[in-house]
N, C-alpha and C. Protein backbone atom coordinates (compact mmCIF):
# COMPACT_ATOMS: atom_id res chain seq x y z
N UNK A 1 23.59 -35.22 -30.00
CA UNK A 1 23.03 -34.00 -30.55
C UNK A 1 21.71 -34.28 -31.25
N UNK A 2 21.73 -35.07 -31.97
CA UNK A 2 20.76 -35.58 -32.45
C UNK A 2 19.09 -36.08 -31.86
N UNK A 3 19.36 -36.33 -30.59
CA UNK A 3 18.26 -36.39 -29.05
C UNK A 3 17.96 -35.32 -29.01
N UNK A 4 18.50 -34.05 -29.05
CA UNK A 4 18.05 -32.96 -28.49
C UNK A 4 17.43 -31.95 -29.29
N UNK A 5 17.73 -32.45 -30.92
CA UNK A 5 17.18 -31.88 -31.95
C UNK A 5 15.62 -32.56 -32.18
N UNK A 6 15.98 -34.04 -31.38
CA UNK A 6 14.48 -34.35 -31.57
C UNK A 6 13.47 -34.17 -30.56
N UNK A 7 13.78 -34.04 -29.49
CA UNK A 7 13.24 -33.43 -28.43
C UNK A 7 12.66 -32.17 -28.73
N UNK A 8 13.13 -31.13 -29.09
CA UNK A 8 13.78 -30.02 -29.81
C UNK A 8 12.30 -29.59 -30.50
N UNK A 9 12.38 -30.65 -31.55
CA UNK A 9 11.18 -30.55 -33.08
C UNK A 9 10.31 -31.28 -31.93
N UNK A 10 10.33 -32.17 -31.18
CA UNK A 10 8.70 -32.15 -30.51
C UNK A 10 8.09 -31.21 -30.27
N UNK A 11 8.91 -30.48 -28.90
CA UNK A 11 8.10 -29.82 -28.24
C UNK A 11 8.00 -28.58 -29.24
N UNK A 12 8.16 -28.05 -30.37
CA UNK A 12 8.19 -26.77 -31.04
C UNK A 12 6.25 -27.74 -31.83
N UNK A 13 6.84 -29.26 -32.23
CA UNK A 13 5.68 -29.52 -33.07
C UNK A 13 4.21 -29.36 -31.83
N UNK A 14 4.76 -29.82 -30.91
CA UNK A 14 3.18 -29.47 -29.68
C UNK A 14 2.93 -28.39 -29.93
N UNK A 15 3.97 -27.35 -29.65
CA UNK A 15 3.82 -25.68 -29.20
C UNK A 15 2.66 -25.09 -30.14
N UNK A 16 3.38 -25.42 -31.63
CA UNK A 16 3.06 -24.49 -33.07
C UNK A 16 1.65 -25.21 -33.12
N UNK A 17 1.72 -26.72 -33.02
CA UNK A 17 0.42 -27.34 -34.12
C UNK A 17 -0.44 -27.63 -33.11
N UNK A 18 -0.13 -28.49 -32.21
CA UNK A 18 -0.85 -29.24 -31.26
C UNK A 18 -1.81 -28.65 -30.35
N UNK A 19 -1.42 -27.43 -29.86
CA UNK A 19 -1.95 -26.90 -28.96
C UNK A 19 -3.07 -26.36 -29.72
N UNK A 20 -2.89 -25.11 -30.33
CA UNK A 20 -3.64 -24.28 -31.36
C UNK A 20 -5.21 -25.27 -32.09
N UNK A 21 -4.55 -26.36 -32.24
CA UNK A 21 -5.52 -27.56 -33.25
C UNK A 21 -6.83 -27.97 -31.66
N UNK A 22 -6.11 -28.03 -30.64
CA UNK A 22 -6.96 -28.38 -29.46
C UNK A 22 -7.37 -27.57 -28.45
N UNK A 23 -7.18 -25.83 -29.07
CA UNK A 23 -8.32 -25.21 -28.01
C UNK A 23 -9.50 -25.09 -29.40
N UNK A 24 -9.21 -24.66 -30.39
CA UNK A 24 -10.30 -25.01 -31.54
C UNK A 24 -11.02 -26.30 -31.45
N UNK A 25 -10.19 -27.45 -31.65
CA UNK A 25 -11.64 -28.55 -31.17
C UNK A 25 -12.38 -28.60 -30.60
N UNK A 26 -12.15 -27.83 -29.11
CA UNK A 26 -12.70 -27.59 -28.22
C UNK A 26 -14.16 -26.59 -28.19
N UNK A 27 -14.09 -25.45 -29.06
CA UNK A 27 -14.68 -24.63 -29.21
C UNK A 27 -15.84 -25.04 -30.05
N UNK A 28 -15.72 -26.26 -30.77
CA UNK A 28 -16.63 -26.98 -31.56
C UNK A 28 -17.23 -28.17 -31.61
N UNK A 29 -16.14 -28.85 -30.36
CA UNK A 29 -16.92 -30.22 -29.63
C UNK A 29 -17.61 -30.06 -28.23
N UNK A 30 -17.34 -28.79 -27.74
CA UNK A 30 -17.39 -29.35 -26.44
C UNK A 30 -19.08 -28.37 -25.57
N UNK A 31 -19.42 -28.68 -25.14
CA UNK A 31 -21.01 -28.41 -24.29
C UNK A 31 -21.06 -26.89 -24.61
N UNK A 32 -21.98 -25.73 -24.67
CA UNK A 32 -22.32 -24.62 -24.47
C UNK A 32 -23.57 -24.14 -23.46
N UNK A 33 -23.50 -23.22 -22.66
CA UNK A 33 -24.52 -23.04 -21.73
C UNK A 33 -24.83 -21.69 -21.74
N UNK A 34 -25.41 -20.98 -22.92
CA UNK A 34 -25.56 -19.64 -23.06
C UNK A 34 -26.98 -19.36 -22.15
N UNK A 35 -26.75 -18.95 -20.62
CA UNK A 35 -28.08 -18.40 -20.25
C UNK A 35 -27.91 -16.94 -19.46
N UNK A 36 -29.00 -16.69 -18.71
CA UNK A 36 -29.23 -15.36 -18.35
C UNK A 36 -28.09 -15.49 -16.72
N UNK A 37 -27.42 -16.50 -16.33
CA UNK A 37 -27.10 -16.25 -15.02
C UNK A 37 -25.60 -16.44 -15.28
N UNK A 38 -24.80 -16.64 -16.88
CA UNK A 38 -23.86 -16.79 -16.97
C UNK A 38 -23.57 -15.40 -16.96
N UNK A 39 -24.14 -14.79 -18.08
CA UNK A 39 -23.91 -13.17 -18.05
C UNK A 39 -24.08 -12.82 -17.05
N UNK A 40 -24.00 -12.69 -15.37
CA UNK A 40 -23.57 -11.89 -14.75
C UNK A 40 -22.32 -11.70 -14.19
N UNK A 41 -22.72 -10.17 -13.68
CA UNK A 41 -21.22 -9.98 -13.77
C UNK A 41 -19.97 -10.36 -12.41
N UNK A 42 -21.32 -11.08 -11.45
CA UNK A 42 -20.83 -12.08 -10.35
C UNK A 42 -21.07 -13.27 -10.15
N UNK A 43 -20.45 -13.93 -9.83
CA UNK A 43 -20.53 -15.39 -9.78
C UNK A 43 -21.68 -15.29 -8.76
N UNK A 44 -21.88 -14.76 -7.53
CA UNK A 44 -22.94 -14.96 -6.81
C UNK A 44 -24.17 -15.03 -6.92
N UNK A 45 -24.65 -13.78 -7.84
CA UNK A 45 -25.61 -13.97 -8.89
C UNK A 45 -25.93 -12.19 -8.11
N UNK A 46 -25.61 -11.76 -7.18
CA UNK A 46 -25.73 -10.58 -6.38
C UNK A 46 -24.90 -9.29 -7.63
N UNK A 47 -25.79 -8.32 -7.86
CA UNK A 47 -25.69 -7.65 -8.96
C UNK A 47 -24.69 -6.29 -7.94
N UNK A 48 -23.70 -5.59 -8.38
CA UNK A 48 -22.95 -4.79 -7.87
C UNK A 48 -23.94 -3.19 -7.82
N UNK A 49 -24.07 -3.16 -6.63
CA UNK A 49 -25.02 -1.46 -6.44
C UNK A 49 -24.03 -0.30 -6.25
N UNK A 50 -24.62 0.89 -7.20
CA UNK A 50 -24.14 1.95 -6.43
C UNK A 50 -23.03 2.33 -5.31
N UNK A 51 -24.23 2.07 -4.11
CA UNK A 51 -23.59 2.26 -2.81
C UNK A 51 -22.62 1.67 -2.66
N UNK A 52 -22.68 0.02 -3.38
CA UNK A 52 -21.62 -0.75 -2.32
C UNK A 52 -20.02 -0.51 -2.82
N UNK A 53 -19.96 0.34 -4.30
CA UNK A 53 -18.79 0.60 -4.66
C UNK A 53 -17.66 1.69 -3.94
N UNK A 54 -18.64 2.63 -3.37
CA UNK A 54 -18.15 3.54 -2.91
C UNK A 54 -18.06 3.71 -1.45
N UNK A 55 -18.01 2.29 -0.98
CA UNK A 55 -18.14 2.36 0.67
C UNK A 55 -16.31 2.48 1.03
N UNK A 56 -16.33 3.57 2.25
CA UNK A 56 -15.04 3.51 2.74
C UNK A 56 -14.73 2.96 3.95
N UNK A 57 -13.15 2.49 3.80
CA UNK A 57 -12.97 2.21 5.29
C UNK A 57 -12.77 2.83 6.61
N UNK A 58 -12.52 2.41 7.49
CA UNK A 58 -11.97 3.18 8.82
C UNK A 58 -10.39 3.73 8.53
N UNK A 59 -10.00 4.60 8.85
CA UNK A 59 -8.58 4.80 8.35
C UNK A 59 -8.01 4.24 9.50
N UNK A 60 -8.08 3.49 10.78
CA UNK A 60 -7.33 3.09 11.48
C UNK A 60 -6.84 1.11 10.71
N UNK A 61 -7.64 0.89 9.39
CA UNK A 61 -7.49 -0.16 8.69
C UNK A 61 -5.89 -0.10 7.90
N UNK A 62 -5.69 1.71 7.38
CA UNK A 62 -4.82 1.87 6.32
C UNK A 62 -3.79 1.67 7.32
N UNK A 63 -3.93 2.59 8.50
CA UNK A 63 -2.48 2.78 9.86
C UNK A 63 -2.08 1.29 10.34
N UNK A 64 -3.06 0.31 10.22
CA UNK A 64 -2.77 -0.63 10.74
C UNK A 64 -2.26 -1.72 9.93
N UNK A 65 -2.52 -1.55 8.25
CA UNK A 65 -1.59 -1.98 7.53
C UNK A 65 -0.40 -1.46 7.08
N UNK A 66 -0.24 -0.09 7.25
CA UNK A 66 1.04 0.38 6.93
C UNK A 66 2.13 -0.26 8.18
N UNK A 67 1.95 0.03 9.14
CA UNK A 67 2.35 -0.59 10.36
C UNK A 67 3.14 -1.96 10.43
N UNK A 68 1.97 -2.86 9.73
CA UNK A 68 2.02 -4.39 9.91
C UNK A 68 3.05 -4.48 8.66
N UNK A 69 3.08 -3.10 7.50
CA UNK A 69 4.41 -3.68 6.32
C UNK A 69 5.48 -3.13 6.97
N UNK A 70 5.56 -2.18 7.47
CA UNK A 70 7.15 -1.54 8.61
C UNK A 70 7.75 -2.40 8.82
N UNK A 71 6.99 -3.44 9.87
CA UNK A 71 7.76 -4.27 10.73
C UNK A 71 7.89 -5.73 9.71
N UNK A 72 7.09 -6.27 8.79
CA UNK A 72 7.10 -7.21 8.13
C UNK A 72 8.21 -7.12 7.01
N UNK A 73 8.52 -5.94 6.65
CA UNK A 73 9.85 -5.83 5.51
C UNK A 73 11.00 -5.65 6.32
N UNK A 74 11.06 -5.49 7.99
CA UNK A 74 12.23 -5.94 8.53
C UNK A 74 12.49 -7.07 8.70
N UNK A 75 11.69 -8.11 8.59
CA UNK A 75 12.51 -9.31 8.30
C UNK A 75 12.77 -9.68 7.34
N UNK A 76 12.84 -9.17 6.42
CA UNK A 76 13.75 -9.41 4.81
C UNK A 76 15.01 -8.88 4.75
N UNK A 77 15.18 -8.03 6.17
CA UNK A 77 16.87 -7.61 6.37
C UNK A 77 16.98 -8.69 7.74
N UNK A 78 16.34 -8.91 8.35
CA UNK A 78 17.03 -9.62 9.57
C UNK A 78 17.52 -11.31 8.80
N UNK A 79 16.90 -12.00 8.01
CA UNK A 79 17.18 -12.98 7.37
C UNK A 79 18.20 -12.88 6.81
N UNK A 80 18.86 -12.39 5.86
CA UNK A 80 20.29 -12.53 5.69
C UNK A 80 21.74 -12.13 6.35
N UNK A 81 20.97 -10.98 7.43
CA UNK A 81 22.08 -11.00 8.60
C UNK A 81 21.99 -12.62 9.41
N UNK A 82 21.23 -12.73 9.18
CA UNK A 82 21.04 -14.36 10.22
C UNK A 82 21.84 -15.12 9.59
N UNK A 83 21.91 -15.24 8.20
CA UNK A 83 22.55 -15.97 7.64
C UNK A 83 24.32 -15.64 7.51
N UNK A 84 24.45 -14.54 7.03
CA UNK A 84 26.11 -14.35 7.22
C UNK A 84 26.89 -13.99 8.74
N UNK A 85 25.74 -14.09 9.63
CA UNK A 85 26.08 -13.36 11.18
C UNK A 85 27.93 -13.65 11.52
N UNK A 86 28.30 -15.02 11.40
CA UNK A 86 29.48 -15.64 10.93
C UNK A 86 30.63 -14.74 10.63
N UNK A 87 30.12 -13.95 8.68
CA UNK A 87 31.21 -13.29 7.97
C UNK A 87 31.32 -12.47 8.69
N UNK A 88 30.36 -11.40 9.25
CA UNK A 88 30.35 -10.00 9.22
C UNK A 88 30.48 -9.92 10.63
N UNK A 89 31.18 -10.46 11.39
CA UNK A 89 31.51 -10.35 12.91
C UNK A 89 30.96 -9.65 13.91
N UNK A 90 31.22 -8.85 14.41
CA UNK A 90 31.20 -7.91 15.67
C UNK A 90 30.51 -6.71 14.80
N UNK A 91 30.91 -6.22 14.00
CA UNK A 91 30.51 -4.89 13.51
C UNK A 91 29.15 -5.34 12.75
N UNK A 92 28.69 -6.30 12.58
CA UNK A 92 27.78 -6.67 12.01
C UNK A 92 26.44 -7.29 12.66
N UNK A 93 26.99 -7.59 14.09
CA UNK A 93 26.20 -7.67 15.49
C UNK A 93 25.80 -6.04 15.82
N UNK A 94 27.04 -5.70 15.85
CA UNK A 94 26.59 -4.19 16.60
C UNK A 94 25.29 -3.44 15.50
N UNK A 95 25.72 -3.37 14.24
CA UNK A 95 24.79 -2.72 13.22
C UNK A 95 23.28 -3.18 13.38
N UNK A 96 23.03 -4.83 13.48
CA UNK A 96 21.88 -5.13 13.56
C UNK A 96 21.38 -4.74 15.19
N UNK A 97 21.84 -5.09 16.20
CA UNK A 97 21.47 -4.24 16.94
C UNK A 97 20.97 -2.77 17.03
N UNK A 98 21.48 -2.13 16.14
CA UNK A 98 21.01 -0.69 16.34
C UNK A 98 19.81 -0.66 15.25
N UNK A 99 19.92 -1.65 14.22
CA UNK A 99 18.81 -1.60 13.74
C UNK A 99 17.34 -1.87 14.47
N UNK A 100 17.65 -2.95 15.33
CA UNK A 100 16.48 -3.61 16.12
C UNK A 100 15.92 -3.02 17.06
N UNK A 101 17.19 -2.07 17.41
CA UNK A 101 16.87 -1.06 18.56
C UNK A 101 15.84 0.03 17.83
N UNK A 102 15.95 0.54 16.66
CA UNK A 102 15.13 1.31 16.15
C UNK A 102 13.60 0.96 15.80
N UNK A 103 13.46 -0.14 15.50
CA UNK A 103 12.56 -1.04 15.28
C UNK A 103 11.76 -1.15 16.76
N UNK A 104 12.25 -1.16 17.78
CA UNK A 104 11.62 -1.45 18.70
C UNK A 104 11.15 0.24 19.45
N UNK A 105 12.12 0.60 19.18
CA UNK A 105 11.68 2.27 19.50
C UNK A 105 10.54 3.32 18.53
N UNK A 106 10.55 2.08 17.77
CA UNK A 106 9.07 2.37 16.95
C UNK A 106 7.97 1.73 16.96
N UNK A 107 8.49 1.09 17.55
CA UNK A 107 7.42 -0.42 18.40
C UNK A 107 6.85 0.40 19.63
N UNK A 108 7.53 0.86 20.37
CA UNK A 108 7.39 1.85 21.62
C UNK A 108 6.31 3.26 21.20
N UNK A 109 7.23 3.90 20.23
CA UNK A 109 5.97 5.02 19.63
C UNK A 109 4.61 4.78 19.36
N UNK A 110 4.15 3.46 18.42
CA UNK A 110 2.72 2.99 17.91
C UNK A 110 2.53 2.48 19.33
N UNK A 111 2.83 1.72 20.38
CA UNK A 111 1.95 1.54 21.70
C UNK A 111 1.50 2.86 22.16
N UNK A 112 3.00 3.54 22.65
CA UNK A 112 2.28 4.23 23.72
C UNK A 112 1.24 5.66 22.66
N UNK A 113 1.19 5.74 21.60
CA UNK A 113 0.38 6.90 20.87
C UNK A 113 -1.17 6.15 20.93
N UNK A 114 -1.17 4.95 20.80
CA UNK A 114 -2.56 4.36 21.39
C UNK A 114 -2.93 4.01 19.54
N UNK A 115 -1.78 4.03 18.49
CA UNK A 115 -2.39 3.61 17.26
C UNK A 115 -3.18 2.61 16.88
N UNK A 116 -2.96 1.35 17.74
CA UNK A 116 -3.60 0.14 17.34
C UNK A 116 -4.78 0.20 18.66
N UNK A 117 -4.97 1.09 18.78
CA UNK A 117 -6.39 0.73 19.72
C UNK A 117 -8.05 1.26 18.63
N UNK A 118 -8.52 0.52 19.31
CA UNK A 118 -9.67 0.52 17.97
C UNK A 118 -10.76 0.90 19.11
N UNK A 119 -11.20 1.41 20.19
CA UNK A 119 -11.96 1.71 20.81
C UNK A 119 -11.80 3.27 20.98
């Protein structure tokens, strides 16, 4: 018990004193570079315009990410059917099947509607 009380009072003595004592040193030992290219407000040194805030996208960008999360959050259900496929027998084959079947019959809708065509 006694190990763990001292373990214990270390890491509380780093936490409280140690740390606190060495971002302050820091602030008073260590280099400063106050110039005109730190203050901006991009690292590039390229100043943010007007225009470029308010530029929009193609909406076939939004359809084509909504799309790409549909099918990407079905495999966060196909992974643990994969995994218990075992417990959940026959009725648990059949279910994911009809899931996949839906999945693909929506796979079928975005082809043939021509969603992912960009021309």
């Amino acid at each position: 018990m006694t190990t763990h009380l001292a373990l214990a009072s270390s890491v509380i003595f780093v936490i409280v004193l140690a740390l606190p004592i060495l971002f302050h040193l820091t602030r008073y030992v260590g280099a400063r570079s106050d110039n005109e290219r730190k203050n901006e407000p991009y690292e590039s040194g390229v100043g943010l315009t007007h225009t470029e805030s308010f530029d929009t996208f193609n909406i076939k960008f939004y359809v084509v990410g909504i799309v790409f999360l549909l099918f990407d959050v079905e495999v966060l259900f196909l992974f643990p059917w994969a995994i218990n496929l075992r417990d959940l027998g026959l009725f648990g084959m059949v279910e994911m099947f009809v899931f996949i079947g839906i999945l693909v019959a929506g796979l079928i809708y975005v082809y043939r509607s021509n969603i992912l065509k960009w021309a």
